[in-house]
PDB file of N, CA and C in Angstrom:
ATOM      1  N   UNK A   1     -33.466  25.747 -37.902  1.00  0.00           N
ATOM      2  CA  UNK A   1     -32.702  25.451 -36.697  1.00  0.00           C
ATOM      3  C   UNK A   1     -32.513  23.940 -36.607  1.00  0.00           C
ATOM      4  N   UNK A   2     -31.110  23.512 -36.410  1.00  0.00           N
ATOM      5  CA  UNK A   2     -31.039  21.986 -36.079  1.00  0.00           C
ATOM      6  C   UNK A   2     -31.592  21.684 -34.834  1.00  0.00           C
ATOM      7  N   UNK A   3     -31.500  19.861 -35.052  1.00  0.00           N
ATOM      8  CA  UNK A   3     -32.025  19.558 -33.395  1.00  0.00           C
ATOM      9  C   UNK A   3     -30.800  19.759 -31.955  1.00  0.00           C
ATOM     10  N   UNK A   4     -29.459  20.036 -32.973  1.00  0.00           N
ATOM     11  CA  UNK A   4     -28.521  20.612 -31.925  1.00  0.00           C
ATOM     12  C   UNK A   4     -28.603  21.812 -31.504  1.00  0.00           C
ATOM     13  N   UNK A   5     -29.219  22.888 -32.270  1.00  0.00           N
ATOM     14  CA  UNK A   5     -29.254  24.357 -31.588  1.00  0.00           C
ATOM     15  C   UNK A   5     -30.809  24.382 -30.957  1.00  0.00           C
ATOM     16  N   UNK A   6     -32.010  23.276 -31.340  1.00  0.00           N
ATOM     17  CA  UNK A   6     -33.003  23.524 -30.456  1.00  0.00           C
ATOM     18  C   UNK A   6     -32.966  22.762 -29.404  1.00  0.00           C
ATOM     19  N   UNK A   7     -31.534  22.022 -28.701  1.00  0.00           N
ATOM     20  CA  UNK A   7     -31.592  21.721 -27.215  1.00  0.00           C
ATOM     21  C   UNK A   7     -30.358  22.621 -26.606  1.00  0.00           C
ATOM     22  N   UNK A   8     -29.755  23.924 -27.111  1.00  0.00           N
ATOM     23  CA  UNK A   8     -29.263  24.804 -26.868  1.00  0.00           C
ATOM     24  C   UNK A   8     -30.053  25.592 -25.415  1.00  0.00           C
ATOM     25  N   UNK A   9     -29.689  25.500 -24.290  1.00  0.00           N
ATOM     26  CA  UNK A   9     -30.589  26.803 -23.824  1.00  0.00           C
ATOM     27  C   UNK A   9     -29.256  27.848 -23.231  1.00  0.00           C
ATOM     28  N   UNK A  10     -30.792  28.951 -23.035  1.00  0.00           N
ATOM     29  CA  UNK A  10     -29.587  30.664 -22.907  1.00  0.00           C
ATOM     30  C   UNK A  10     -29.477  30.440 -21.466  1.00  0.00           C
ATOM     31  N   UNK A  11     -28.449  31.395 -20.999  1.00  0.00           N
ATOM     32  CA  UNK A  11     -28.359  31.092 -19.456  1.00  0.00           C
ATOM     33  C   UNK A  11     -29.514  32.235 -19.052  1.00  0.00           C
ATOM     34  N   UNK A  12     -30.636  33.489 -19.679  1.00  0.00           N
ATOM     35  CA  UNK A  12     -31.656  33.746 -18.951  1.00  0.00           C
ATOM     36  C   UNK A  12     -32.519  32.274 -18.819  1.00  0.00           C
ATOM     37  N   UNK A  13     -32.692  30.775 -19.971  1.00  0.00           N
ATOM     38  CA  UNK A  13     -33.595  29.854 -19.699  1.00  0.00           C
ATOM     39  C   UNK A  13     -33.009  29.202 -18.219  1.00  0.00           C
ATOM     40  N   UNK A  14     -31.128  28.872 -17.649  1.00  0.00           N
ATOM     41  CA  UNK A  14     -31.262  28.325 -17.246  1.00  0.00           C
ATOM     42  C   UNK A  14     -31.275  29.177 -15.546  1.00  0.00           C
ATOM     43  N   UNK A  15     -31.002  30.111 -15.931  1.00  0.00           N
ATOM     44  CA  UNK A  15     -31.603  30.920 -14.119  1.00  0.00           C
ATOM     45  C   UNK A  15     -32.722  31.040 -14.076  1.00  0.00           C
ATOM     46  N   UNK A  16     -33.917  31.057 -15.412  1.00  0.00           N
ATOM     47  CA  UNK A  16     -35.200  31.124 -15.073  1.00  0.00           C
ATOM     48  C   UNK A  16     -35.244  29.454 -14.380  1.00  0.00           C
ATOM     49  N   UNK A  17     -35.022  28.622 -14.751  1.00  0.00           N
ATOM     50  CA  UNK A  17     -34.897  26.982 -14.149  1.00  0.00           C
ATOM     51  C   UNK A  17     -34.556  27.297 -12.619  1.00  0.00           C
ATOM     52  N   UNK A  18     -33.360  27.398 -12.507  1.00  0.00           N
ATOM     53  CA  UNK A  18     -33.265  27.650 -10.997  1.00  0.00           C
ATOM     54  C   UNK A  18     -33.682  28.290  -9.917  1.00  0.00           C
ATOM     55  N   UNK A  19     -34.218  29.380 -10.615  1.00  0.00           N
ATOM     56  CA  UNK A  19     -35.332  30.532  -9.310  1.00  0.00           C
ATOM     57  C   UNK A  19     -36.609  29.170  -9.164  1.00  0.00           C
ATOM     58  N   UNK A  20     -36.679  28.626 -10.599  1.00  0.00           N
ATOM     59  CA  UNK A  20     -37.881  27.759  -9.985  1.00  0.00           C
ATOM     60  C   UNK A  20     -37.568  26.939  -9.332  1.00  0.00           C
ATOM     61  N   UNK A  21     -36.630  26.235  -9.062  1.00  0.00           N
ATOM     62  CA  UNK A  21     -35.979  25.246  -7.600  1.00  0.00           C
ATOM     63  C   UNK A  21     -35.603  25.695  -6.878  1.00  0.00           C
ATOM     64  N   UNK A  22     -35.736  27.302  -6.929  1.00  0.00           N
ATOM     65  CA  UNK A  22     -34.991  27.896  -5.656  1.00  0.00           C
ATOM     66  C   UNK A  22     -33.335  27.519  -5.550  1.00  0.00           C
ATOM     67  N   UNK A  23     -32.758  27.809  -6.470  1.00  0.00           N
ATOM     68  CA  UNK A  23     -31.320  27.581  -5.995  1.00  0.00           C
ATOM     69  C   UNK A  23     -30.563  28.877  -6.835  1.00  0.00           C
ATOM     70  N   UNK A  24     -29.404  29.121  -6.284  1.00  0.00           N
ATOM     71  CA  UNK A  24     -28.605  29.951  -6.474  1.00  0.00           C
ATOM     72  C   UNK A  24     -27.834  29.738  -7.512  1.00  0.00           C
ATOM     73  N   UNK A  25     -27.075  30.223  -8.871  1.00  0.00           N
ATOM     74  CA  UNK A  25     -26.299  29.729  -9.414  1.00  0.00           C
ATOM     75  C   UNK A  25     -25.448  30.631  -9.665  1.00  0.00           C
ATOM     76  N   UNK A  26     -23.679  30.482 -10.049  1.00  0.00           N
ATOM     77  CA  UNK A  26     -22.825  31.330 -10.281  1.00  0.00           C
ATOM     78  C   UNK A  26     -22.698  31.362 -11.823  1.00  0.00           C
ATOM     79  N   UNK A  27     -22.184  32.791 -12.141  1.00  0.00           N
ATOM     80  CA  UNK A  27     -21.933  32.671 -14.182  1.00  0.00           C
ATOM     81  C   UNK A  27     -21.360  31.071 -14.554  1.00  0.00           C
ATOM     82  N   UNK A  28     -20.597  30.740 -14.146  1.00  0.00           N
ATOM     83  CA  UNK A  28     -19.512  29.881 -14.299  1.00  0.00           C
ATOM     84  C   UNK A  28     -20.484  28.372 -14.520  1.00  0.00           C
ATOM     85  N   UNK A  29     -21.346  28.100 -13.404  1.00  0.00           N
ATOM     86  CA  UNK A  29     -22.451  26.925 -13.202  1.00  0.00           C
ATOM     87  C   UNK A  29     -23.469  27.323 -13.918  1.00  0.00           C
ATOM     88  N   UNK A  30     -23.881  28.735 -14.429  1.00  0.00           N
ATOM     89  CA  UNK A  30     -24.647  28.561 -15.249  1.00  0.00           C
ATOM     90  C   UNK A  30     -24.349  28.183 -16.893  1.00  0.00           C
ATOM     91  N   UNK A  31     -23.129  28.191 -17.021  1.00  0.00           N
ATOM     92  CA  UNK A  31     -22.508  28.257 -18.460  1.00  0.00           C
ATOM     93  C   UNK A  31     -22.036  26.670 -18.252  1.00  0.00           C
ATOM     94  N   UNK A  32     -21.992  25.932 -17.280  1.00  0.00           N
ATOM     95  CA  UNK A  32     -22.301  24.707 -17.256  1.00  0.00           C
ATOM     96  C   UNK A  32     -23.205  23.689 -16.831  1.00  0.00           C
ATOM     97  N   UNK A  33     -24.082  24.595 -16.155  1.00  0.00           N
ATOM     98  CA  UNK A  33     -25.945  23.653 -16.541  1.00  0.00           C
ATOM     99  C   UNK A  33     -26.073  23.810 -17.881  1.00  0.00           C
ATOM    100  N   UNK A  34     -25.708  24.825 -18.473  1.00  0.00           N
ATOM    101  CA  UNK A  34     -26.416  25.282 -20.059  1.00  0.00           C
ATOM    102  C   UNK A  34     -25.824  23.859 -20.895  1.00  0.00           C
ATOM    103  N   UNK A  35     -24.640  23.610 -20.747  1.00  0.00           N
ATOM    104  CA  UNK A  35     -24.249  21.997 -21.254  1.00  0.00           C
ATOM    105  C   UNK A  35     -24.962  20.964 -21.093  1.00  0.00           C
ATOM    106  N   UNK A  36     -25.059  21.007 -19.836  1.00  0.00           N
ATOM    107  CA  UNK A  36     -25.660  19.883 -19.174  1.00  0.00           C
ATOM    108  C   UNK A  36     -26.748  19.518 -19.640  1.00  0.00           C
ATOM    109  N   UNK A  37     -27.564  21.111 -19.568  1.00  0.00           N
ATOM    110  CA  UNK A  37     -28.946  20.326 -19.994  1.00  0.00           C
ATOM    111  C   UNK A  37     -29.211  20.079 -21.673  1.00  0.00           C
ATOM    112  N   UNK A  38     -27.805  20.382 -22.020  1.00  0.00           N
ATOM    113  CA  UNK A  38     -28.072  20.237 -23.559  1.00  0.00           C
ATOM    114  C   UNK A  38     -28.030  19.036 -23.870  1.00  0.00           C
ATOM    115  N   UNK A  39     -27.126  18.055 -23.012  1.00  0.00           N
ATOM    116  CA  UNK A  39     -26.671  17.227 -23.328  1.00  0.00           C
ATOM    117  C   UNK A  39     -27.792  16.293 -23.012  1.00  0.00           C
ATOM    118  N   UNK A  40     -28.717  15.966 -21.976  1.00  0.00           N
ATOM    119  CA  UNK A  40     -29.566  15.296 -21.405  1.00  0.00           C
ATOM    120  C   UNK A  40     -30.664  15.417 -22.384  1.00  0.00           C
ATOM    121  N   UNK A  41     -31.002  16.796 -23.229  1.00  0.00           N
ATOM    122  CA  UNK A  41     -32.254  16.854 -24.236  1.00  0.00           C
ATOM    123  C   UNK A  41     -31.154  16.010 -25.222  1.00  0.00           C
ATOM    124  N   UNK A  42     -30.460  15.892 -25.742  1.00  0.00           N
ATOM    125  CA  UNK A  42     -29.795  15.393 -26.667  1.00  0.00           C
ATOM    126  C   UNK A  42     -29.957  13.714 -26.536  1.00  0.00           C
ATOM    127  N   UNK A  43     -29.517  13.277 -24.994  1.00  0.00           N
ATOM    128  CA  UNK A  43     -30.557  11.787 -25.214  1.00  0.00           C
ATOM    129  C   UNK A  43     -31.659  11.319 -25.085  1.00  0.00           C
ATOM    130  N   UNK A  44     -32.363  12.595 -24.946  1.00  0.00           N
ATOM    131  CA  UNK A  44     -34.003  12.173 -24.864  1.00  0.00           C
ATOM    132  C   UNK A  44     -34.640  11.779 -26.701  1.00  0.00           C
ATOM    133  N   UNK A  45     -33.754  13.180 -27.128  1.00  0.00           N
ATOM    134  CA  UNK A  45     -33.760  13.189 -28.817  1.00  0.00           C
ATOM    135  C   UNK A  45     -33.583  11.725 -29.121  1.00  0.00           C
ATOM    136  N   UNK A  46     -32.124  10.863 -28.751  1.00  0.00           N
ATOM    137  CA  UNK A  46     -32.040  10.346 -29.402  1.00  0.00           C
ATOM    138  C   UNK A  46     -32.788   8.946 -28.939  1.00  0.00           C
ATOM    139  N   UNK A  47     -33.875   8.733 -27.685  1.00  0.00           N
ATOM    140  CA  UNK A  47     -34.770   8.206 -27.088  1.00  0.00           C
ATOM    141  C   UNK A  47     -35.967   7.786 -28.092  1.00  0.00           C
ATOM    142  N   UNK A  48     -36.312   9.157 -28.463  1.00  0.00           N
ATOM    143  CA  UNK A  48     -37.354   9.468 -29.881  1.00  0.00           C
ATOM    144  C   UNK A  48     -37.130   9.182 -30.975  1.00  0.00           C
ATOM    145  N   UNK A  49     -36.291   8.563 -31.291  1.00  0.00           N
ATOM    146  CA  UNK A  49     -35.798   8.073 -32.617  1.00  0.00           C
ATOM    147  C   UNK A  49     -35.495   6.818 -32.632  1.00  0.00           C
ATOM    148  N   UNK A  50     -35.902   5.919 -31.493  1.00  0.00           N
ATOM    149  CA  UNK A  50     -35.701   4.849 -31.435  1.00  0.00           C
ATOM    150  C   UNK A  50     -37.768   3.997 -31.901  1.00  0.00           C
ATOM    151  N   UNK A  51     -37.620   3.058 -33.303  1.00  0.00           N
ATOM    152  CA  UNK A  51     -38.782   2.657 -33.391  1.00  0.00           C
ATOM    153  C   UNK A  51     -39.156   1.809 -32.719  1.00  0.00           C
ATOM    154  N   UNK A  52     -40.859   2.151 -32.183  1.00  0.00           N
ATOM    155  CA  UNK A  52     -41.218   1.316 -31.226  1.00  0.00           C
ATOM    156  C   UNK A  52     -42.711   1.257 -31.759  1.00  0.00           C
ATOM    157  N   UNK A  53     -42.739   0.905 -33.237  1.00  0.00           N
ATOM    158  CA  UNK A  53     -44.040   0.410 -33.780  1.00  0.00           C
ATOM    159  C   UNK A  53     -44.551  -1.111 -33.253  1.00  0.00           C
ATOM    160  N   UNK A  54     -43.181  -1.543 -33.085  1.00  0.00           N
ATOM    161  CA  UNK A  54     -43.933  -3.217 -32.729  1.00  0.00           C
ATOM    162  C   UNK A  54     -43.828  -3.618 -31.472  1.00  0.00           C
ATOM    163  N   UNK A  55     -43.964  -2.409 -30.337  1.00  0.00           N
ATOM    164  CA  UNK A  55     -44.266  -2.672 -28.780  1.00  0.00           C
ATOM    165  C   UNK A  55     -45.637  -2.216 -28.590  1.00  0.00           C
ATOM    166  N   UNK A  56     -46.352  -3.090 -28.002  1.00  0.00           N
ATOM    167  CA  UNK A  56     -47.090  -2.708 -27.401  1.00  0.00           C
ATOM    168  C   UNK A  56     -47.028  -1.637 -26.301  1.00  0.00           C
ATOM    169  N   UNK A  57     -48.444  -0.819 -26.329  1.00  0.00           N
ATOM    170  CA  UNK A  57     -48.548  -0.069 -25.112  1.00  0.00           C
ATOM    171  C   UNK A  57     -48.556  -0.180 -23.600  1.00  0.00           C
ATOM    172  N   UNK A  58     -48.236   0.330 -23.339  1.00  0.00           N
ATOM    173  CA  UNK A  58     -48.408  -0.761 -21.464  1.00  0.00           C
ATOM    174  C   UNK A  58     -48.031   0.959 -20.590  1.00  0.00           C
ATOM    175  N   UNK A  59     -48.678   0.638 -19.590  1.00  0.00           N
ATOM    176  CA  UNK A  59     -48.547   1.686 -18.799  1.00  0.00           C
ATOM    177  C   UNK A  59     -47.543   1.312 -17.336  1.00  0.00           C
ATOM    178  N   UNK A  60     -46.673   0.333 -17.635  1.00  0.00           N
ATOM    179  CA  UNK A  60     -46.504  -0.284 -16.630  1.00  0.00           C
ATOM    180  C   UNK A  60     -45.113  -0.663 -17.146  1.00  0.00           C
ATOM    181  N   UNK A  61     -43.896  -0.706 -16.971  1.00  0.00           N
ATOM    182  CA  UNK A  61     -42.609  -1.449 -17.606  1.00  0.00           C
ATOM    183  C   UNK A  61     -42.649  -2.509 -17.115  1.00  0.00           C
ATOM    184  N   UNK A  62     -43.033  -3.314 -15.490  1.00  0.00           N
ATOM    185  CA  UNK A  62     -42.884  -4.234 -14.772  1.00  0.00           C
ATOM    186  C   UNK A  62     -43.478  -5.170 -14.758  1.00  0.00           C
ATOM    187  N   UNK A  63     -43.811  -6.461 -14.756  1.00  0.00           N
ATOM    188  CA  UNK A  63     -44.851  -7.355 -14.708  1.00  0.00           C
ATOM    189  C   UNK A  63     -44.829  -7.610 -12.760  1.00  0.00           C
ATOM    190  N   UNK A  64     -45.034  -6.121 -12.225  1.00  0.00           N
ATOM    191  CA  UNK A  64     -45.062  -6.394 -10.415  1.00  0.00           C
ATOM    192  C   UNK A  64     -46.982  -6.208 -10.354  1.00  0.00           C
ATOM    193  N   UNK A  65     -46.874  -6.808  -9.112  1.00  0.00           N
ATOM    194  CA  UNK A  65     -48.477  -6.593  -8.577  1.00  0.00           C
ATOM    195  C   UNK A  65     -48.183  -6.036  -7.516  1.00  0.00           C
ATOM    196  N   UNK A  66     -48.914  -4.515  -6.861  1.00  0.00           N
ATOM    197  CA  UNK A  66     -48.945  -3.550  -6.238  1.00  0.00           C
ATOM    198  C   UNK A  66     -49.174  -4.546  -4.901  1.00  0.00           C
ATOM    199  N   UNK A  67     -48.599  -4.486  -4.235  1.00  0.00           N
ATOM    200  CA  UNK A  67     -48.375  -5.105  -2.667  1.00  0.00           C
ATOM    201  C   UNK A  67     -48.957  -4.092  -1.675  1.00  0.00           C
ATOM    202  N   UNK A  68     -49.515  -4.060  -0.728  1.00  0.00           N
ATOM    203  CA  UNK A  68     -50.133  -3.162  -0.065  1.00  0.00           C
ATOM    204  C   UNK A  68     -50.183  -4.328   1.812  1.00  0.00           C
ATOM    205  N   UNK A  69     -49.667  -3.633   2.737  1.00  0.00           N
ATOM    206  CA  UNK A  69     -50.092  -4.077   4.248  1.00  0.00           C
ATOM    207  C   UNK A  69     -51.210  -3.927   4.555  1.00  0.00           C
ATOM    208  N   UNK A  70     -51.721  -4.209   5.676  1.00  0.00           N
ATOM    209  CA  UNK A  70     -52.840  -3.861   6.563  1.00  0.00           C
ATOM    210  C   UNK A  70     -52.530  -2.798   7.368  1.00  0.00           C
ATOM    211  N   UNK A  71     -53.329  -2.026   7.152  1.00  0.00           N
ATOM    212  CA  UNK A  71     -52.907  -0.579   7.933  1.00  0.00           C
ATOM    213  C   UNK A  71     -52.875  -1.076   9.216  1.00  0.00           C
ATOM    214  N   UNK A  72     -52.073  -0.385  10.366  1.00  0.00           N
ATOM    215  CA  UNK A  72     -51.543  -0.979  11.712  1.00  0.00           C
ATOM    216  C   UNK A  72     -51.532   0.568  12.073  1.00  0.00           C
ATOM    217  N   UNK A  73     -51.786   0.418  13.413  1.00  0.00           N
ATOM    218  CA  UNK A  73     -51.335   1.492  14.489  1.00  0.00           C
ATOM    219  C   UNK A  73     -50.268   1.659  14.942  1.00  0.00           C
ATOM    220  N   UNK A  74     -49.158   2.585  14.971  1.00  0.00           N
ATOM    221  CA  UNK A  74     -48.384   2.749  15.824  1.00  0.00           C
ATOM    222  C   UNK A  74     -48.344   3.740  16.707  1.00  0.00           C
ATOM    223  N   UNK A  75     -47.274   3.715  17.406  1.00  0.00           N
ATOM    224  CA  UNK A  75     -47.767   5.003  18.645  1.00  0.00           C
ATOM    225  C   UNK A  75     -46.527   5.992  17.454  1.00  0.00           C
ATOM    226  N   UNK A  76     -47.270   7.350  17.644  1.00  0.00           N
ATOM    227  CA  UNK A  76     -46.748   8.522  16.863  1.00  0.00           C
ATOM    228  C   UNK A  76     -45.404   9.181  18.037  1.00  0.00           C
ATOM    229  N   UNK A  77     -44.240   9.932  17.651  1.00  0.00           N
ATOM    230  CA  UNK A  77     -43.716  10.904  18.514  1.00  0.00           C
ATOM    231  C   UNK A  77     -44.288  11.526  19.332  1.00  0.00           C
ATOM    232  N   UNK A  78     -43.816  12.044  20.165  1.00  0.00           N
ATOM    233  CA  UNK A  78     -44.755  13.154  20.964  1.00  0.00           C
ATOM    234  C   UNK A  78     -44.276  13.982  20.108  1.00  0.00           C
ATOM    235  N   UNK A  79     -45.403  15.473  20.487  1.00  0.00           N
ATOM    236  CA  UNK A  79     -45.240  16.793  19.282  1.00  0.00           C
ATOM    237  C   UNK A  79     -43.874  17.188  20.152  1.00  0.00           C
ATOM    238  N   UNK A  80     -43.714  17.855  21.383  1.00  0.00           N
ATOM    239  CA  UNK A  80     -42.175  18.020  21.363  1.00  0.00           C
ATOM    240  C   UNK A  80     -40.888  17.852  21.253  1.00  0.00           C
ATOM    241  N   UNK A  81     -41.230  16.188  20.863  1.00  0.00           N
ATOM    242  CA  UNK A  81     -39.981  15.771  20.544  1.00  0.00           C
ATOM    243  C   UNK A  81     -39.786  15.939  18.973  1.00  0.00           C
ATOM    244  N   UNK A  82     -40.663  16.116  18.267  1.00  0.00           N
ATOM    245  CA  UNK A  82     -40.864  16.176  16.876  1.00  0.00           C
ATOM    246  C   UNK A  82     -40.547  17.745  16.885  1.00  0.00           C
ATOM    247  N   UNK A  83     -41.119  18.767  17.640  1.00  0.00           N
ATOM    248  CA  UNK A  83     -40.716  20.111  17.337  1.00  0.00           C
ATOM    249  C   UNK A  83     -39.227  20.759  18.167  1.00  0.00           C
ATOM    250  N   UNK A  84     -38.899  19.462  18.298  1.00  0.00           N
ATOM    251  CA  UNK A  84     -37.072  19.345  19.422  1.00  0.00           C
ATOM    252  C   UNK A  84     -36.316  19.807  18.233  1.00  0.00           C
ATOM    253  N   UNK A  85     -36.878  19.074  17.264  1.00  0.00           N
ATOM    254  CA  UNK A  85     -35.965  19.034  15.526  1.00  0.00           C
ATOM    255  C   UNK A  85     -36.184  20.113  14.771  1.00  0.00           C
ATOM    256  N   UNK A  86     -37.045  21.222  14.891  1.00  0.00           N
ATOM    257  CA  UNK A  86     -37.452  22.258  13.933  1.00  0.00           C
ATOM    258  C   UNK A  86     -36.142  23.104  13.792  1.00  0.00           C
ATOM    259  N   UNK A  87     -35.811  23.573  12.554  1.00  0.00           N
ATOM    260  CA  UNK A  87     -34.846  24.764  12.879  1.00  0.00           C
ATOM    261  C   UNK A  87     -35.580  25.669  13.502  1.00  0.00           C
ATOM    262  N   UNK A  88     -37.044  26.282  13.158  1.00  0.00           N
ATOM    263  CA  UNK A  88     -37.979  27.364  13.246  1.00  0.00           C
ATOM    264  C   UNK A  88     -39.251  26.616  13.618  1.00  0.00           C
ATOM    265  N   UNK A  89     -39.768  27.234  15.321  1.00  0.00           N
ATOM    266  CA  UNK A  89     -41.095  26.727  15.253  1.00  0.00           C
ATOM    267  C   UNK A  89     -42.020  28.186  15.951  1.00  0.00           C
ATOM    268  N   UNK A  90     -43.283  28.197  15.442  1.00  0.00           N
ATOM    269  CA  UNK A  90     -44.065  29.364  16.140  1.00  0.00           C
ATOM    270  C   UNK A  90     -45.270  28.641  16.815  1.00  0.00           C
ATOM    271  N   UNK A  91     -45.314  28.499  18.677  1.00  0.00           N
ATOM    272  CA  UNK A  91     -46.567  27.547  19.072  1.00  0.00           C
ATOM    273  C   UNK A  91     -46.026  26.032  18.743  1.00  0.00           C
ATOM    274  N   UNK A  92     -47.560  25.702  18.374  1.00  0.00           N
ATOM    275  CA  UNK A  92     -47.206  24.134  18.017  1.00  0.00           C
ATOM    276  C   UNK A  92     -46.745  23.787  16.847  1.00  0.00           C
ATOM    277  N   UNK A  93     -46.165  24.670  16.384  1.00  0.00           N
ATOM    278  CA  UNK A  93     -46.030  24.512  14.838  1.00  0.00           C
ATOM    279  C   UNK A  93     -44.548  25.031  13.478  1.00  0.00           C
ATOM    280  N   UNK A  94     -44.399  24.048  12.949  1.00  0.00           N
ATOM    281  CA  UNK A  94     -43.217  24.362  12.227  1.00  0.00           C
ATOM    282  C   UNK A  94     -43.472  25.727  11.419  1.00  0.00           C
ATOM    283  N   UNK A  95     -42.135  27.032  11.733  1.00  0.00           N
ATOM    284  CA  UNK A  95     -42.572  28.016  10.731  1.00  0.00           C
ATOM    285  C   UNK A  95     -41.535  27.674   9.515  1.00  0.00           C
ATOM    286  N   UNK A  96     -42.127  28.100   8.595  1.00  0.00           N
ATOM    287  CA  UNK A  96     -41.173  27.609   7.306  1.00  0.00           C
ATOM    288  C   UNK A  96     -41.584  28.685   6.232  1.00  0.00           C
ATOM    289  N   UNK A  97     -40.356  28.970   5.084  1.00  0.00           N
ATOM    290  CA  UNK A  97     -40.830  30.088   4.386  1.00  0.00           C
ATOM    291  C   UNK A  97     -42.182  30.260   3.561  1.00  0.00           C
ATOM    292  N   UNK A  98     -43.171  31.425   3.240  1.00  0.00           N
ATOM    293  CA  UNK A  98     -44.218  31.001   2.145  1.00  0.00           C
ATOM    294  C   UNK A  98     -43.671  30.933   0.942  1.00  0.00           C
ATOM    295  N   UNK A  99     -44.274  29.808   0.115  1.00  0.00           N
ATOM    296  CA  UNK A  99     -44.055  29.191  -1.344  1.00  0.00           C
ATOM    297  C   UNK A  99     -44.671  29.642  -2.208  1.00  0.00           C
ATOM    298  N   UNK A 100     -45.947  29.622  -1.769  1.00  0.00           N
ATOM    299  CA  UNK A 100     -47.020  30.638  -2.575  1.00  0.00           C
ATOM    300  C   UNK A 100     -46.905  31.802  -1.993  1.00  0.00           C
ATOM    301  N   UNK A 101     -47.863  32.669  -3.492  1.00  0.00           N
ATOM    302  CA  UNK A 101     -47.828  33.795  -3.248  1.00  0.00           C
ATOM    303  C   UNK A 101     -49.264  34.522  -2.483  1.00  0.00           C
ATOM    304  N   UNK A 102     -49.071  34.912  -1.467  1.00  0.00           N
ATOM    305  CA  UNK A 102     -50.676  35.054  -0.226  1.00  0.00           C
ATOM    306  C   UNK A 102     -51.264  36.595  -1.370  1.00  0.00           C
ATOM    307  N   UNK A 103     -50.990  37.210  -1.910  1.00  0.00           N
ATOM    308  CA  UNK A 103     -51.884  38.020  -2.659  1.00  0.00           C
ATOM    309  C   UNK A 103     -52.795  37.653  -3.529  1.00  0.00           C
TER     310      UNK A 103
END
């Protein structure tokens, strides 16, 4: 198999992709994610083929130093004005769909 047919994916790989983001896709968008993502492994490929014997390792691209405040108090919302905004609330509390599975 070339490295062009192993960044090929089937459209069962790319609806299995999308149930995992939760999104919907039509035949049509799936027969053009299937491009898409071919095309994106295709410059990662060609990412990997670039030599980088004479860089050093670094875990860091930036020469930044992590900046950090002094933690401060502020006054928070009140909870009803914060649950003014819920589409869905039950009590004091936002209901929202389960992600996990409770079994």
């Amino acid at each position: 198999m070339s490295d062009a047919d192993s960044n090929q994916f089937t459209s069962a790989q790319v609806r299995h992709l999308a149930s995992l983001v939760r999104i919907e896709l039509t035949d049509s968008e799936v027969e053009e994610f299937r491009g898409e993502l071919a095309s994106i492994l295709s410059h990662i490929d060609a990412l990997s083929e670039i030599d980088t014997s004479g860089v050093p390792p670094t875990n860091n691209g930036a020469d930044l130093i992590n900046v950090q405040d002094d933690d401060a108090s502020i006054p928070a919302m009140e909870r009803d004005q914060v649950l003014a905004n819920a589409p869905q609330r039950e009590d004091e509390y936002f209901r929202v769909h389960a992600v996990l599975d409770q079994s």
